[in-house]
C-alpha atoms as a PDB file:
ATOM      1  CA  UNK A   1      65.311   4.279  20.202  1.00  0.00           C
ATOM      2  CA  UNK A   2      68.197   5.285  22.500  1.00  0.00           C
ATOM      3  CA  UNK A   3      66.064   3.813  25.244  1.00  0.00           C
ATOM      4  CA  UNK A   4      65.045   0.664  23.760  1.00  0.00           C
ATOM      5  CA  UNK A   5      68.865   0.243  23.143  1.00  0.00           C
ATOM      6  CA  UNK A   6      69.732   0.621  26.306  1.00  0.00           C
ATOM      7  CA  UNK A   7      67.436  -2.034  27.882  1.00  0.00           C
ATOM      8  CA  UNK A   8      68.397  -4.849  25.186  1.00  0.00           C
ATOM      9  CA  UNK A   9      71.789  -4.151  26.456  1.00  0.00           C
ATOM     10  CA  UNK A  10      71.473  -4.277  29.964  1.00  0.00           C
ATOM     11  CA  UNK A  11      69.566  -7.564  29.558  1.00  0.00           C
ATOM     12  CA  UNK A  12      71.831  -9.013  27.495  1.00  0.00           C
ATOM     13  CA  UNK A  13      74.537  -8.373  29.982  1.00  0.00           C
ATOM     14  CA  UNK A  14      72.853  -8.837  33.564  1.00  0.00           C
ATOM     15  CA  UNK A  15      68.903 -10.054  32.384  1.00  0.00           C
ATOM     16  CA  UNK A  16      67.601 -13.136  34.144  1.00  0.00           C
ATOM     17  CA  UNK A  17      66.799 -15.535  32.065  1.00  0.00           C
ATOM     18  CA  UNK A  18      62.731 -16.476  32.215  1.00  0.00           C
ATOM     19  CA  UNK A  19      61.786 -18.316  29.032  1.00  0.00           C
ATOM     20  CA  UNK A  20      62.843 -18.854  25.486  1.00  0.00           C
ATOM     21  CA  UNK A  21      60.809 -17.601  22.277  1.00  0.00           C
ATOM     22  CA  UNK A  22      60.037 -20.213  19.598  1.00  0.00           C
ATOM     23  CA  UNK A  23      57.570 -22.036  17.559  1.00  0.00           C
ATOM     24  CA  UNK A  24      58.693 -25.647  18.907  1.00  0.00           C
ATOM     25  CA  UNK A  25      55.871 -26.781  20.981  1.00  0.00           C
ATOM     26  CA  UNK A  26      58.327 -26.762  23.936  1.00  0.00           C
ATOM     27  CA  UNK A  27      58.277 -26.228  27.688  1.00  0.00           C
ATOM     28  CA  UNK A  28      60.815 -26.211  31.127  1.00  0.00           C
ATOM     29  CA  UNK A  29      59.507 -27.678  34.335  1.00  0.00           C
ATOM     30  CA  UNK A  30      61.932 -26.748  37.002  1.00  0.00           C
ATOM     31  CA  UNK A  31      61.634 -28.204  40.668  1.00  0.00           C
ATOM     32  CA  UNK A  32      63.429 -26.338  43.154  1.00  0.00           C
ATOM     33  CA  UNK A  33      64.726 -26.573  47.229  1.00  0.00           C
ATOM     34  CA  UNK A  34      64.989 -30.296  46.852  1.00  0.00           C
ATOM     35  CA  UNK A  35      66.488 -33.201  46.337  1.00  0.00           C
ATOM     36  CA  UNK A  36      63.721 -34.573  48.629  1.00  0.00           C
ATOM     37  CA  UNK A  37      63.730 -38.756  49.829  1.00  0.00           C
ATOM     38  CA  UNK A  38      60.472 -39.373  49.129  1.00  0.00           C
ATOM     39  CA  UNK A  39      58.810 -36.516  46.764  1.00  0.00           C
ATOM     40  CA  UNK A  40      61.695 -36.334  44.371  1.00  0.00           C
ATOM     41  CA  UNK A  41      61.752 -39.900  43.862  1.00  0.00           C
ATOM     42  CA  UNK A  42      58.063 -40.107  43.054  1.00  0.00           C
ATOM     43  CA  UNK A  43      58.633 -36.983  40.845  1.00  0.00           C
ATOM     44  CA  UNK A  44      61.092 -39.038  38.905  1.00  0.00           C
ATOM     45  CA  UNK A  45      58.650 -41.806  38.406  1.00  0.00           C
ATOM     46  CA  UNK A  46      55.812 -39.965  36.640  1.00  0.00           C
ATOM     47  CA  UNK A  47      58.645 -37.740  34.898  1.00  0.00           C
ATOM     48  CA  UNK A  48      59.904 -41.529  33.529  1.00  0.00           C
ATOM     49  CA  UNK A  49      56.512 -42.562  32.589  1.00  0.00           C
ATOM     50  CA  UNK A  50      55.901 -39.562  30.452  1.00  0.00           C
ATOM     51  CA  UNK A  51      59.119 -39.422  28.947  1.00  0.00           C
ATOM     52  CA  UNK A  52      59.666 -35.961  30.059  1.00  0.00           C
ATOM     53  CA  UNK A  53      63.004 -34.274  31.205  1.00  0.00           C
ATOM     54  CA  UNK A  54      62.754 -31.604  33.910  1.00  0.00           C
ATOM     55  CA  UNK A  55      65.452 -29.016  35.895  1.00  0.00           C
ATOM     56  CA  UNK A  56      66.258 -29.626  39.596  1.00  0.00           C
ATOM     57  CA  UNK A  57      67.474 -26.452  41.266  1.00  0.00           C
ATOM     58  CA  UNK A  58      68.792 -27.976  43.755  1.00  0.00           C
ATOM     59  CA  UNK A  59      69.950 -26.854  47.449  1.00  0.00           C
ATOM     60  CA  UNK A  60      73.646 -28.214  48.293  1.00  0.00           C
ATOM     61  CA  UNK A  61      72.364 -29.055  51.917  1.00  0.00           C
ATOM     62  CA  UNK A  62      70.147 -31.676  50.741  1.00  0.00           C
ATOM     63  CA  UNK A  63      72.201 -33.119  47.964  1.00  0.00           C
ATOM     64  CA  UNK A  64      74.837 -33.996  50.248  1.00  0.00           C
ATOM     65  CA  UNK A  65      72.372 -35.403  52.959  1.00  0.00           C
ATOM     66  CA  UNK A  66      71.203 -37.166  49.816  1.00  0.00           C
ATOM     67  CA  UNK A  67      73.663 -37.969  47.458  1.00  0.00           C
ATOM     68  CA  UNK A  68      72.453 -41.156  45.913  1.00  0.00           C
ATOM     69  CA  UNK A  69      69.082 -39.054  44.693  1.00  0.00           C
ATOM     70  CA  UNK A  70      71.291 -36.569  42.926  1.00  0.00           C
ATOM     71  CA  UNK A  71      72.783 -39.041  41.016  1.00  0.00           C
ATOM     72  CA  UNK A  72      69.560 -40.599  40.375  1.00  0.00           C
ATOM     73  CA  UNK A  73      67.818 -37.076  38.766  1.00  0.00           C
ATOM     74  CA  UNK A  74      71.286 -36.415  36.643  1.00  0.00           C
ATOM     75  CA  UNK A  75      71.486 -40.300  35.236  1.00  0.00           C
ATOM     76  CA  UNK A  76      67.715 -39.975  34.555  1.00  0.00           C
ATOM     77  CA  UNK A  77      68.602 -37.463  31.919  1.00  0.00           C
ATOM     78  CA  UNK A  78      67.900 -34.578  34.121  1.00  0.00           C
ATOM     79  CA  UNK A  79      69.640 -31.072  34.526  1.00  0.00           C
ATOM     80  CA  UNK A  80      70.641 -30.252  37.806  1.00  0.00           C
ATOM     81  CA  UNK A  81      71.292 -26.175  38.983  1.00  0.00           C
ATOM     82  CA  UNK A  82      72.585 -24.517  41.836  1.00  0.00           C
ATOM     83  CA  UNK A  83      69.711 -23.252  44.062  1.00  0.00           C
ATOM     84  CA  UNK A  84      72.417 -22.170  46.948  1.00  0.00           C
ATOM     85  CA  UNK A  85      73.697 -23.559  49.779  1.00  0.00           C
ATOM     86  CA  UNK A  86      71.246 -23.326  52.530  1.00  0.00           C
ATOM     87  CA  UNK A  87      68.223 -20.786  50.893  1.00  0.00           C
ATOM     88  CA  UNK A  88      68.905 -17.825  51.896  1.00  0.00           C
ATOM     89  CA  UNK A  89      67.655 -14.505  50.515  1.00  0.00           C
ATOM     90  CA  UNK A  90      70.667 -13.205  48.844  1.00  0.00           C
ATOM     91  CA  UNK A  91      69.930  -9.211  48.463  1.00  0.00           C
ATOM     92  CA  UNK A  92      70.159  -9.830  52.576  1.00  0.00           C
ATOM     93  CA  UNK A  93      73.772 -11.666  52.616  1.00  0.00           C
ATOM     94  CA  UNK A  94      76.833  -9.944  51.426  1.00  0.00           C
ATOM     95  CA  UNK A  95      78.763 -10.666  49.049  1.00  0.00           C
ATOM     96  CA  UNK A  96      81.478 -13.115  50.660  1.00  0.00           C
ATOM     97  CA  UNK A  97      78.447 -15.316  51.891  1.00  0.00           C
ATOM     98  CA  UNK A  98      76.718 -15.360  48.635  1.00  0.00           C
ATOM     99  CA  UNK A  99      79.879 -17.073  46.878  1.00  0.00           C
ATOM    100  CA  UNK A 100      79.910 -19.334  49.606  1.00  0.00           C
ATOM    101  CA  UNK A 101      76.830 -20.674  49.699  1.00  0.00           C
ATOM    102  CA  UNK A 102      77.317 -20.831  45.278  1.00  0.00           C
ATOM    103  CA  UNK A 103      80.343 -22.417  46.102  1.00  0.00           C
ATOM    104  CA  UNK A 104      79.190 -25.026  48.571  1.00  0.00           C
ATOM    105  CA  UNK A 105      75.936 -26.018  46.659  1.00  0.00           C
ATOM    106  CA  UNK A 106      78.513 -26.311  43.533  1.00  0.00           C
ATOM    107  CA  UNK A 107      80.639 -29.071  45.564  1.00  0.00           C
ATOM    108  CA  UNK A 108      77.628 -30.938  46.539  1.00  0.00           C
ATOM    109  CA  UNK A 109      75.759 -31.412  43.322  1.00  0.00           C
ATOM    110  CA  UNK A 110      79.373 -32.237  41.789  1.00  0.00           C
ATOM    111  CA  UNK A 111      79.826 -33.761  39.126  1.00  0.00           C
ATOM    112  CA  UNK A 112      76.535 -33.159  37.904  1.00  0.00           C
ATOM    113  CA  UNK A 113      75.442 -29.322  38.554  1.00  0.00           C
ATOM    114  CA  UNK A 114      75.679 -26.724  35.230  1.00  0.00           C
ATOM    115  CA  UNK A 115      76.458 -23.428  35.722  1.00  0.00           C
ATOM    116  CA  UNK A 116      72.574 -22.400  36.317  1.00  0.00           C
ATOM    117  CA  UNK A 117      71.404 -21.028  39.323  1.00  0.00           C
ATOM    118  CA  UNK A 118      68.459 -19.798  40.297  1.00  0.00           C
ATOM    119  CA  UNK A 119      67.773 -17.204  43.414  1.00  0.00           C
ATOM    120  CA  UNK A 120      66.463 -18.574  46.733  1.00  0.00           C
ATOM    121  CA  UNK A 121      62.977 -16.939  46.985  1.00  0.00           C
ATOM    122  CA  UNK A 122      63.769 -15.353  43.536  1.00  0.00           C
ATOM    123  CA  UNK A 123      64.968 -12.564  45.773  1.00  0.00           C
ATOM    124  CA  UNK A 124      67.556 -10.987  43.590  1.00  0.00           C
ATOM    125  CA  UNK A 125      69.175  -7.547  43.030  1.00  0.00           C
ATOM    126  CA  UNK A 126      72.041  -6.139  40.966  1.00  0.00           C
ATOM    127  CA  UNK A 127      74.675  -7.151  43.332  1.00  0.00           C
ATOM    128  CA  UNK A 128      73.791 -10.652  43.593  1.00  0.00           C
ATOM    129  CA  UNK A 129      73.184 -11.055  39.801  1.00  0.00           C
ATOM    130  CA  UNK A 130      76.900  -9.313  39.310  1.00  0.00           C
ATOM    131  CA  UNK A 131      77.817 -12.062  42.059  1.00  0.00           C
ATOM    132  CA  UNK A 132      76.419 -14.965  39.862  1.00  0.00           C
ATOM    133  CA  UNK A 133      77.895 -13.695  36.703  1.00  0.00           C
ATOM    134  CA  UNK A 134      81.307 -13.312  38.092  1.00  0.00           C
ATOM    135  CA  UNK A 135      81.107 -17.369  39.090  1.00  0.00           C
ATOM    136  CA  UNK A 136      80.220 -17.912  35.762  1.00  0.00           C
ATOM    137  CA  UNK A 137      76.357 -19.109  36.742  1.00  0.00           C
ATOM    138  CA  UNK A 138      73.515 -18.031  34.320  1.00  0.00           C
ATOM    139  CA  UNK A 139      70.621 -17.002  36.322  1.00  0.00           C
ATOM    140  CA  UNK A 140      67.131 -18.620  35.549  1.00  0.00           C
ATOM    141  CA  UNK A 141      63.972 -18.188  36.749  1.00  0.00           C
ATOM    142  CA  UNK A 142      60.342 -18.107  35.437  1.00  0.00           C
ATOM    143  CA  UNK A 143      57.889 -16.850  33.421  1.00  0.00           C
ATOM    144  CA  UNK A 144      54.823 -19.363  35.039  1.00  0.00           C
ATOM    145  CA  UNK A 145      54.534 -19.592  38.668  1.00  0.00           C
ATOM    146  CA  UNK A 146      53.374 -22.438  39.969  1.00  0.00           C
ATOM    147  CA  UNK A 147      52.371 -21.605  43.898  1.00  0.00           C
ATOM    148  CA  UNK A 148      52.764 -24.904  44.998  1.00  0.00           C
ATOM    149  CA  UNK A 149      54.484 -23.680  48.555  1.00  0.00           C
ATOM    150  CA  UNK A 150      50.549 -22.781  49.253  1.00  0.00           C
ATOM    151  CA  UNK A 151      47.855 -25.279  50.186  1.00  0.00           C
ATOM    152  CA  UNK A 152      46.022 -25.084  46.924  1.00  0.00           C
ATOM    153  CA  UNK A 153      44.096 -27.499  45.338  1.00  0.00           C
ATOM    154  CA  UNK A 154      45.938 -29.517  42.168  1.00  0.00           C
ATOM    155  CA  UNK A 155      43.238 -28.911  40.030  1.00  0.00           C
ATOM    156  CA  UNK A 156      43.300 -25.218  40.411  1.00  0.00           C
ATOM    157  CA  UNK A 157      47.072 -25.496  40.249  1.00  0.00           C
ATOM    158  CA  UNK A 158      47.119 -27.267  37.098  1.00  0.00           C
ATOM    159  CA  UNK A 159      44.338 -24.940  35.937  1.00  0.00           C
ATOM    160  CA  UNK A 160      46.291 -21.803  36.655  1.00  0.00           C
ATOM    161  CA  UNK A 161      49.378 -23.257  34.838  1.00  0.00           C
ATOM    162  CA  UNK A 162      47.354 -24.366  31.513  1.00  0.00           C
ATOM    163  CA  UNK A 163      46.004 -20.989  31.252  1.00  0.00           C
ATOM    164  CA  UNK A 164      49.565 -19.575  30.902  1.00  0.00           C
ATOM    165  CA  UNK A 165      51.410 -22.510  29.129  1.00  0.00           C
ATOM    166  CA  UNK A 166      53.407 -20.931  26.134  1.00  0.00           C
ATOM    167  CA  UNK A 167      55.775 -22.766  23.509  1.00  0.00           C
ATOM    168  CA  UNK A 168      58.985 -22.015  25.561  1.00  0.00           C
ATOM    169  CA  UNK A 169      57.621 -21.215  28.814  1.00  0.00           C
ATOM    170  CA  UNK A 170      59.748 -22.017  32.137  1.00  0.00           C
ATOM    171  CA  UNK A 171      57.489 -23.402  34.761  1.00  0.00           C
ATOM    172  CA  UNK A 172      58.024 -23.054  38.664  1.00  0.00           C
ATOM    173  CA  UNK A 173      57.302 -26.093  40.961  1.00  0.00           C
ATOM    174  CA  UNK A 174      58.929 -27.442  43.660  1.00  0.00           C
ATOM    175  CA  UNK A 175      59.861 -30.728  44.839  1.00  0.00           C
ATOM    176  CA  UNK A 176      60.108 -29.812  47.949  1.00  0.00           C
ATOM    177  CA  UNK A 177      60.259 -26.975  50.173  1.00  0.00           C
ATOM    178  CA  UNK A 178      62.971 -25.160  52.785  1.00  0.00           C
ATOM    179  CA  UNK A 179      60.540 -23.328  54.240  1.00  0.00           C
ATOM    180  CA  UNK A 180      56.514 -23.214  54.839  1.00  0.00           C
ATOM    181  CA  UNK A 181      53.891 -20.936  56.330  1.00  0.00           C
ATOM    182  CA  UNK A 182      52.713 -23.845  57.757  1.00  0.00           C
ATOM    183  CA  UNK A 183      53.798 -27.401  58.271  1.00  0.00           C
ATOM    184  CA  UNK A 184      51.323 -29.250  55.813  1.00  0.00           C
ATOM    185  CA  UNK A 185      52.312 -26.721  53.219  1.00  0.00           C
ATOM    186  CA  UNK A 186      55.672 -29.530  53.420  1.00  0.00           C
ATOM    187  CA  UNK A 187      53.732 -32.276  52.229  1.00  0.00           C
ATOM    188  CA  UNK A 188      54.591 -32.509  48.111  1.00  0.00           C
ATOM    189  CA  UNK A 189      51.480 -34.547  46.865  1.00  0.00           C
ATOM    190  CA  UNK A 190      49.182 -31.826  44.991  1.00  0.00           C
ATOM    191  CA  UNK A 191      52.693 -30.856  43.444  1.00  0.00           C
ATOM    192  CA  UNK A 192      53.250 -34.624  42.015  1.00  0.00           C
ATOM    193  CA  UNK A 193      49.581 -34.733  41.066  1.00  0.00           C
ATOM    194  CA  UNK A 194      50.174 -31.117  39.242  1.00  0.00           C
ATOM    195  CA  UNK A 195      52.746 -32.818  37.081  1.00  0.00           C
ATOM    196  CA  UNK A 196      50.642 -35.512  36.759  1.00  0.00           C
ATOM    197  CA  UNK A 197      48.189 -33.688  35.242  1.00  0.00           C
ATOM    198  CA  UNK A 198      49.896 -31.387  33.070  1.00  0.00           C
ATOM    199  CA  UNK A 199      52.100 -34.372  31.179  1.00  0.00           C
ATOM    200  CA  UNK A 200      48.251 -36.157  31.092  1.00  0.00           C
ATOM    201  CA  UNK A 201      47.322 -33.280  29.305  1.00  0.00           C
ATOM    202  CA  UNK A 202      49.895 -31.979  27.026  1.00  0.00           C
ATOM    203  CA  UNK A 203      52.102 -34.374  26.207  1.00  0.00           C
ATOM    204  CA  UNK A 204      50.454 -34.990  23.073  1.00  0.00           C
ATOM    205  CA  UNK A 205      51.347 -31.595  21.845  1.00  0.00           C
ATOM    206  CA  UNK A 206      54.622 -30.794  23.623  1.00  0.00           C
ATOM    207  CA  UNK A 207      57.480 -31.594  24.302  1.00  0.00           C
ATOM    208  CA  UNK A 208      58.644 -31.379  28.178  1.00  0.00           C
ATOM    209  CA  UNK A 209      62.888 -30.810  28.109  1.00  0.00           C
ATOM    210  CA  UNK A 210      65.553 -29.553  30.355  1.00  0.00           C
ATOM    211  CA  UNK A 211      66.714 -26.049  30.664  1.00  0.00           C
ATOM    212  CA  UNK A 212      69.859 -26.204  29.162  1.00  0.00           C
ATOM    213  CA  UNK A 213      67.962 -27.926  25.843  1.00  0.00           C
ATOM    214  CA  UNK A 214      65.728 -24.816  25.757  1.00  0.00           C
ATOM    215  CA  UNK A 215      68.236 -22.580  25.894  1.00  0.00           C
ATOM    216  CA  UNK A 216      69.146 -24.097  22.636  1.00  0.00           C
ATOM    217  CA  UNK A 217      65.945 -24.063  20.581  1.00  0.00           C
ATOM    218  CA  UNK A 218      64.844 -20.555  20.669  1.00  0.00           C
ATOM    219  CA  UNK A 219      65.930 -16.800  21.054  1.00  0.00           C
ATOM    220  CA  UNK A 220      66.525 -16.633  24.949  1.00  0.00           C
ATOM    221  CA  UNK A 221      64.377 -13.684  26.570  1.00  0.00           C
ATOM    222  CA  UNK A 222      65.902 -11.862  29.972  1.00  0.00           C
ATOM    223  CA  UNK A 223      64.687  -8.992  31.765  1.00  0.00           C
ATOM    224  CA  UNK A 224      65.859  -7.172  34.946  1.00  0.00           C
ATOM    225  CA  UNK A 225      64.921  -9.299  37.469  1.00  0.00           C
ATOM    226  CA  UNK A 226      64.520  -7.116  40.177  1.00  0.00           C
ATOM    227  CA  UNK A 227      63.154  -8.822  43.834  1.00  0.00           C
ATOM    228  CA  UNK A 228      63.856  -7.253  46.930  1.00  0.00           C
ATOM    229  CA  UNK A 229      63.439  -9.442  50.236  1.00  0.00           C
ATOM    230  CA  UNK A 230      60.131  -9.115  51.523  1.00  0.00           C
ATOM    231  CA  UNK A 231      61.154  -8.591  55.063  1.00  0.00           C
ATOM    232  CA  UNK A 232      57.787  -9.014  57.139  1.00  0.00           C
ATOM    233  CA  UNK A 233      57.258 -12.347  54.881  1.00  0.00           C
ATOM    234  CA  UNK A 234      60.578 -13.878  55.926  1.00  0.00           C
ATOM    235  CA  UNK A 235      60.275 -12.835  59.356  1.00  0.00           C
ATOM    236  CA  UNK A 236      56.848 -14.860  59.582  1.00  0.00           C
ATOM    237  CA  UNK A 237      58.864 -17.617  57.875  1.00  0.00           C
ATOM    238  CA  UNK A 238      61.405 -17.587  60.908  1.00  0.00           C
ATOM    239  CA  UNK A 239      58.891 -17.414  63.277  1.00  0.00           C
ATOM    240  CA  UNK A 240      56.929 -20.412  62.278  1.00  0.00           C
ATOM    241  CA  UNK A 241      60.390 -22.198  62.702  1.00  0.00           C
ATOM    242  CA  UNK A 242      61.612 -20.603  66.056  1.00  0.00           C
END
């Protein structure tokens, strides 16, 4: 009982948001590393067509090289988060840096970024959730992964996703992408045709809304998000870039 306690409490106070418990036939997409000139435009279109509202975690590096899209994804009815500065893996930066780059993403998504931010890799520890509390960000992440930075097919994307869809799930995608094993991996198509797909196939039964509105129509669920750096991954990462 005494340890049951003690989780709730530390979740309450420094959980990680990853999905929201209720009946409503809702669900989260969230789009991350972009804004993007051509993908997140596209994105925007079948998004329109369905009706559907997403999340764009967005990275303050291209919001100010694009500032016009940013506007376009918040005036679309959108919610727009803080995905940092320049997507770094924050259990590796220290604690300066981290507010910086929270700081300078804030200034470029301005006046249109909540106080949602999501970790760059989903690397996070204690010290960088403290960090993100202290700004007064609530961190979100998932509880579907999409694994669109791989070269999978959309089907078996879209496939993969169905199989987990849950009233209140929060759904990982990306709109574009910092960083790739390989340079195709860039390309955003099987991602758009993912979303495609899923609003094609469920938007007769649910209901597709931002972040911030499912925070609001359930009992929020956290957990200890807990994701080191994976070291030898983000060296191959650099490498492919070098």
């Amino acid at each position: 009982m005494i340890r049951k306690l003690y989780s709730r409490t530390v979740n309450s106070l420094v959980g990680t948001i990853t999905h929201v418990n209720t009946s409503e036939h809702i669900i989260a997409l969230t789009f991350d590393d972009g804004p993007h000139p051509e993908f997140t435009p596209r994105l925007l279109d079948i998004l329109a067509k369905h009706q559907a509202r997403a999340t764009f975690f967005m990275l303050g590096e291209n919001a100010q090289r694009y500032p016009d899209l940013v506007s376009e994804v918040a005036k679309a009815g959108h919610a727009i988060g803080n995905h940092s500065w320049d997507h770094p893996s924050f259990p590796l930066i220290s604690h300066q840096e981290r507010r910086k780059q929270i700081h300078a993403c804030a200034q470029a998504l301005a006046p249109y970024g909540q106080p949602l931010f999501r970790p760059p890799f989903g690397n996070l520890n204690l010290s960088a959730r403290l960090d993100a509390l202290l700004l007064g960000y609530q961190v979100v992440t998932w509880n579907i992964v999409g694994m669109d930075w791989l070269d999978y097919e959309a089907n078996w994307l879209t496939d993969q996703i169905m199989n987990k869809i849950r009233p209140g799930s929060i759904i990982l995608l990306h709109d574009a992408l910092h960083d790739a094993l390989k340079p195709q991996f860039f390309d955003r198509t099987a991602t758009l045709t993912v979303v495609e797909q899923l609003l094609q196939r469920l938007s007769h039964s649910y209901h597709f809304v931002t972040v911030p509105e499912l925070l609001q129509r359930g009992a929020v669920k956290k957990r200890y998000w807990l994701r080191e750096a994976d070291i030898a991954w983000l060296s191959t990462l650099e490498r492919q870039h070098s």
